[in-house]
C-alpha atoms as a PDB file:
ATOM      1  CA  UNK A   1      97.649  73.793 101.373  1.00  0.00           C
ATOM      2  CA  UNK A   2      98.924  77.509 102.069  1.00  0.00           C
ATOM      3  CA  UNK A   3      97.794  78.963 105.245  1.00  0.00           C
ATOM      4  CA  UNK A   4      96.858  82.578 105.058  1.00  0.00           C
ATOM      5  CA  UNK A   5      98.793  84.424 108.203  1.00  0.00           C
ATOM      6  CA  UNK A   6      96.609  87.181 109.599  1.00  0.00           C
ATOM      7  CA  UNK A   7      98.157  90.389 109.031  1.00  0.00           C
ATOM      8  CA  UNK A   8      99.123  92.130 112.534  1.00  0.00           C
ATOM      9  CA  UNK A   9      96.801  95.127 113.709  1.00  0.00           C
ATOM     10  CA  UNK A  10      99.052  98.215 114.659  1.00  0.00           C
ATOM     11  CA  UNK A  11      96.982 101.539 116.469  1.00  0.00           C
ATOM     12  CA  UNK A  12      98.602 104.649 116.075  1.00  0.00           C
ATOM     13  CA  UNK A  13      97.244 107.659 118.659  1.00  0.00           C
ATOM     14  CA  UNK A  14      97.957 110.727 117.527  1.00  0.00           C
ATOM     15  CA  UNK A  15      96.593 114.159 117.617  1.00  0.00           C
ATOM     16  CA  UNK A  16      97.927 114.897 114.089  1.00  0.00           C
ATOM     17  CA  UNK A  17      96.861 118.773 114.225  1.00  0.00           C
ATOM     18  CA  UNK A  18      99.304 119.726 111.661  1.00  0.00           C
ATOM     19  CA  UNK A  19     101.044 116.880 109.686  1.00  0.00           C
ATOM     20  CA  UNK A  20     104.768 117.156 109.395  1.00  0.00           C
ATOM     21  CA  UNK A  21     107.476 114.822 108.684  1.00  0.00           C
ATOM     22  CA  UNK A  22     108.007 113.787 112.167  1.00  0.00           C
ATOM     23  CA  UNK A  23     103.931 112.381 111.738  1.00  0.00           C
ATOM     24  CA  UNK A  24     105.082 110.262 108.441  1.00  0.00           C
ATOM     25  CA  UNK A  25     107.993 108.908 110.262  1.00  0.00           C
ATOM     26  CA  UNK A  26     105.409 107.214 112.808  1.00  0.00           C
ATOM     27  CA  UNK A  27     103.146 105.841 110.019  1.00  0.00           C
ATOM     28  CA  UNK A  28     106.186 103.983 108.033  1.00  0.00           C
ATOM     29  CA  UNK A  29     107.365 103.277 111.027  1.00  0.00           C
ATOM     30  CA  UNK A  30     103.771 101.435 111.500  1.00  0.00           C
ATOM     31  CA  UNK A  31     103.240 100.200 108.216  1.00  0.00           C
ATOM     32  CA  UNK A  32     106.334  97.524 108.778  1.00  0.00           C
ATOM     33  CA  UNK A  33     104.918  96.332 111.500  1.00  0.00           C
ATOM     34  CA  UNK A  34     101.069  95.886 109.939  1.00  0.00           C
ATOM     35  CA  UNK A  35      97.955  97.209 108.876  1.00  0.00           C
ATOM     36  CA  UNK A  36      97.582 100.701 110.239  1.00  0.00           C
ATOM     37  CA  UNK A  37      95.008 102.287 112.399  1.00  0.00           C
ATOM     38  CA  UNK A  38      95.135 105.660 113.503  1.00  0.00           C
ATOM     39  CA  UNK A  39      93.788 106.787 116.648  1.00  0.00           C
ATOM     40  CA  UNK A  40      93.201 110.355 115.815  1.00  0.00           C
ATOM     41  CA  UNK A  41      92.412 112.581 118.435  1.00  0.00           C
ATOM     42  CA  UNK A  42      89.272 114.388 118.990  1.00  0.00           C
ATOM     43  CA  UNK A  43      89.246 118.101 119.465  1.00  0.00           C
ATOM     44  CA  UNK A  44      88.332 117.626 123.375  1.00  0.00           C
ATOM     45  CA  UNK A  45      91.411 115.453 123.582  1.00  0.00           C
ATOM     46  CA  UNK A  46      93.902 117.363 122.098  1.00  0.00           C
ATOM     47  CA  UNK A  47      92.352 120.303 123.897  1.00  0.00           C
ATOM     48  CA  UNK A  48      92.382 118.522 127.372  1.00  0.00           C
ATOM     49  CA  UNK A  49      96.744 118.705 127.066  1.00  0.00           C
ATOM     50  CA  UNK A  50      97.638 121.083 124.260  1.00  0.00           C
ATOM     51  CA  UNK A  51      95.273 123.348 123.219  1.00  0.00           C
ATOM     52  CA  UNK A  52      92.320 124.311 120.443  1.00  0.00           C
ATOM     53  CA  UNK A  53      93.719 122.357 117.611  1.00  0.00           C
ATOM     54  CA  UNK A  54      94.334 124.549 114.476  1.00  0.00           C
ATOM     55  CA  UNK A  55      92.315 121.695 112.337  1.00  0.00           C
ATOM     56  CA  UNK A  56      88.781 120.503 113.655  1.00  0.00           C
ATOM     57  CA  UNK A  57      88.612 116.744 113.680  1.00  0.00           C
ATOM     58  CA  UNK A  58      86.834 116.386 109.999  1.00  0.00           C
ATOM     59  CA  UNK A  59      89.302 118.165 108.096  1.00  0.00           C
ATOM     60  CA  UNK A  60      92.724 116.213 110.314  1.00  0.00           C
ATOM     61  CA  UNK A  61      90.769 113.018 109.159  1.00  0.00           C
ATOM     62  CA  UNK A  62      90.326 113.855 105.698  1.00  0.00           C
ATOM     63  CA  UNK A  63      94.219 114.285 105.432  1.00  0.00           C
ATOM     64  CA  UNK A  64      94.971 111.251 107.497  1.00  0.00           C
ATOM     65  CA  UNK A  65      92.532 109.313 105.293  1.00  0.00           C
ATOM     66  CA  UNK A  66      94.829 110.013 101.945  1.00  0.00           C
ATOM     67  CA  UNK A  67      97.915 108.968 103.243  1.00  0.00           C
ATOM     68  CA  UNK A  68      99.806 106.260 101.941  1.00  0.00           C
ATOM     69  CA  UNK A  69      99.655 103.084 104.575  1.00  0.00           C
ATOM     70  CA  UNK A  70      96.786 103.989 106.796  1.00  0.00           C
ATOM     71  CA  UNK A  71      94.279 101.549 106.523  1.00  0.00           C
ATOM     72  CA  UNK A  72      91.566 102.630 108.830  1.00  0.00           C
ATOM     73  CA  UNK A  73      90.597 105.912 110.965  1.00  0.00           C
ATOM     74  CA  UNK A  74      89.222 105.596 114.518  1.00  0.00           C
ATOM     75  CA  UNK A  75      88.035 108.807 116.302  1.00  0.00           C
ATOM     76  CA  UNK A  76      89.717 108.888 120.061  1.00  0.00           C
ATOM     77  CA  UNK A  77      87.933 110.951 122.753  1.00  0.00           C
ATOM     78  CA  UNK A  78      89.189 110.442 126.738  1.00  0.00           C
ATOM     79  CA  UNK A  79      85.913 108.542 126.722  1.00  0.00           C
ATOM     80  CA  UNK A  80      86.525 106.152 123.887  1.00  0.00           C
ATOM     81  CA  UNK A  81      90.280 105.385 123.743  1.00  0.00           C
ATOM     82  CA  UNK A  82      90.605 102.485 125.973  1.00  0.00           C
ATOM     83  CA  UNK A  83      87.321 101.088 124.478  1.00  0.00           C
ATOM     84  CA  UNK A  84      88.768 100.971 121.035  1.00  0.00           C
ATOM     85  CA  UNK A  85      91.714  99.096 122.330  1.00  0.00           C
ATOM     86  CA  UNK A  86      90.058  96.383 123.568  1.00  0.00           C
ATOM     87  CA  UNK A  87      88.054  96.138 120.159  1.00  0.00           C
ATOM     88  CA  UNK A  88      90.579  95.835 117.895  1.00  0.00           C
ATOM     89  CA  UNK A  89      93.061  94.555 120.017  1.00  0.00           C
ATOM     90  CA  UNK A  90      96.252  95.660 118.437  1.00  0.00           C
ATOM     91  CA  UNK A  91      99.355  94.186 117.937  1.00  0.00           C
ATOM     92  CA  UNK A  92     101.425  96.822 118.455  1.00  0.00           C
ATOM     93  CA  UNK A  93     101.144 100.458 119.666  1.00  0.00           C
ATOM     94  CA  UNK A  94     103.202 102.879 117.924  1.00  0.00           C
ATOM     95  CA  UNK A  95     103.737 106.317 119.532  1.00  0.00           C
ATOM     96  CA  UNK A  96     107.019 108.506 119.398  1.00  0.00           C
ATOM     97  CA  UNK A  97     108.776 108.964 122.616  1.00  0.00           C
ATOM     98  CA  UNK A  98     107.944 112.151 123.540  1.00  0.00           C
ATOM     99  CA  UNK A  99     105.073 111.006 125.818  1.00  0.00           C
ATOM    100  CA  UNK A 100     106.980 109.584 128.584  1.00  0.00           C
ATOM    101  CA  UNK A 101     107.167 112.328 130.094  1.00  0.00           C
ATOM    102  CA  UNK A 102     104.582 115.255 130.068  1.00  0.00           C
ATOM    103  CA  UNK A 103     100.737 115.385 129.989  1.00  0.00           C
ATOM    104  CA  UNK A 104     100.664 112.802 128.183  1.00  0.00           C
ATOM    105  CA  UNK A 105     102.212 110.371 130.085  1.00  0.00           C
ATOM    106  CA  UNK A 106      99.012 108.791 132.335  1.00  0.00           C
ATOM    107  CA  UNK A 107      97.824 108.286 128.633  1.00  0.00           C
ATOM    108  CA  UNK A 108     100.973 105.915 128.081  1.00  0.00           C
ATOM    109  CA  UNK A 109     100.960 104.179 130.763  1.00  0.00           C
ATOM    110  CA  UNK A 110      97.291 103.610 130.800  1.00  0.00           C
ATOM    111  CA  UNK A 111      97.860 102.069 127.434  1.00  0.00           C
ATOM    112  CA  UNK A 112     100.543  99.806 128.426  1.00  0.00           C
ATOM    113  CA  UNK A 113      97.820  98.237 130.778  1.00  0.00           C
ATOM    114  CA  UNK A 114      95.468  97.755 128.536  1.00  0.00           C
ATOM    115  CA  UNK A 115      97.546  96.233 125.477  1.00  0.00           C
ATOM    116  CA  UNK A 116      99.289  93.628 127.792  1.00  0.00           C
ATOM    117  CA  UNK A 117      95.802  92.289 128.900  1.00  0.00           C
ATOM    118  CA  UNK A 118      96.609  90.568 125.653  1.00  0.00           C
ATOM    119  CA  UNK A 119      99.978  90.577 125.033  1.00  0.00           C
ATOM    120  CA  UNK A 120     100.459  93.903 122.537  1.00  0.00           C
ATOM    121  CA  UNK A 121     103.496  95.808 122.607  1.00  0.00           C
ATOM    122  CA  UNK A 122     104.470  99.407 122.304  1.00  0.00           C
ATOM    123  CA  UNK A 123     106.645 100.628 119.947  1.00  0.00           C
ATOM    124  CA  UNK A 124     108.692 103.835 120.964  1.00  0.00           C
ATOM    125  CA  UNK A 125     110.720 105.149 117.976  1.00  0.00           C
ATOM    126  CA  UNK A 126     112.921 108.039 119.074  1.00  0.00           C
ATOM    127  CA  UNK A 127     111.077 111.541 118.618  1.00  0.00           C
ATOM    128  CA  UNK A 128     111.875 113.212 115.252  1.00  0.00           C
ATOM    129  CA  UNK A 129     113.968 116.270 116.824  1.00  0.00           C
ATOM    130  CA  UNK A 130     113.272 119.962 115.674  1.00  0.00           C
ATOM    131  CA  UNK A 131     109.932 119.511 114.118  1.00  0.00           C
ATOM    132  CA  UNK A 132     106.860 119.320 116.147  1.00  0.00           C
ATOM    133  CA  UNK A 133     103.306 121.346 115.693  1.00  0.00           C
ATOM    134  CA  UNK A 134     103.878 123.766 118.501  1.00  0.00           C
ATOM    135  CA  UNK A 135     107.388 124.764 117.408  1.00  0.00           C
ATOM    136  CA  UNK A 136     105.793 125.555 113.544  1.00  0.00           C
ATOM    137  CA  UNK A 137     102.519 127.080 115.255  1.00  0.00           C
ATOM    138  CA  UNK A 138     105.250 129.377 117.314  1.00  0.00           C
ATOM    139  CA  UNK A 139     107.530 129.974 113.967  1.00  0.00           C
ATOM    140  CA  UNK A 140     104.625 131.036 112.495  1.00  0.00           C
ATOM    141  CA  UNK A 141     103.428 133.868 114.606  1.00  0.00           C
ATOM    142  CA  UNK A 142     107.337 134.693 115.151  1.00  0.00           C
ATOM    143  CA  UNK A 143     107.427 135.192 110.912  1.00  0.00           C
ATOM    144  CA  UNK A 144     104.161 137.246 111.087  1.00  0.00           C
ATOM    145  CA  UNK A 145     105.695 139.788 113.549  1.00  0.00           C
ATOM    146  CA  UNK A 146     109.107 140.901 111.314  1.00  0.00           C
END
């Protein structure tokens, strides 16, 4: 008799305004851990520590929806996040380091709480340096000015 091991659940937040490579590197990163689920941010939410996001929510999931290795979308508002943790109940959390410190910290640790009401982990990998949306929104208007 074979017995079937349930794949692990792995939730990835992310705001995911502009993908870039740094974006991919969290996904693989997820996809050895699991089946992916990405907690993409609603446009309050990335508003509430960022700003307007350049996408609106409907076109960031489209693109999130054809990459390779995400399984499943799941909209995250301030409202919703910690509800949708405690539905799936994932695994893992997988989230680059860059939120340890910074506005989105309280969001960290809040999710630390939550995950090890059942014994999830997070999963830090190191920040992907010199690529992040803000620095290409900021090249951007830099290039537009020469």
């Amino acid at each position: 008799m074979t017995v079937k091991m349930k794949k692990k659940i792995v939730y990835v937040p992310m705001a995911a305004d502009i993908l870039h490579h740094g974006h991919i590197n969290i996904i693989n990163k997820a996809r050895t851990l699991g089946t992916v689920v990405i907690g993409l941010y609603d446009d309050a939410l990335i508003a509430s520590y960022k700003r307007i996001p350049v996408m609106n929510l409907e076109k960031r999931k489209v693109v999130m929806e054809s990459i390779k290795g995400v399984d499943r979308i799941e909209v995250q508002s301030i409202e919703t996040f910690e509800s949708i943790l405690r539905k799936i109940k994932p695994d893992y959390v997988v989230h680059g380091d860059d939120w340890k410190a910074g506005a989105q910290n309280k969001m960290r640790q809040n999710i630390v709480k939550i995950i090890g009401e059942w014994g999830g982990k997070l999963v830090e990998p190191k920040y992907t340096k010199e690529i992040s949306t803000t620095a290409l929104i900021e090249h951007i208007r830099k290039s537009g000015k020469e």
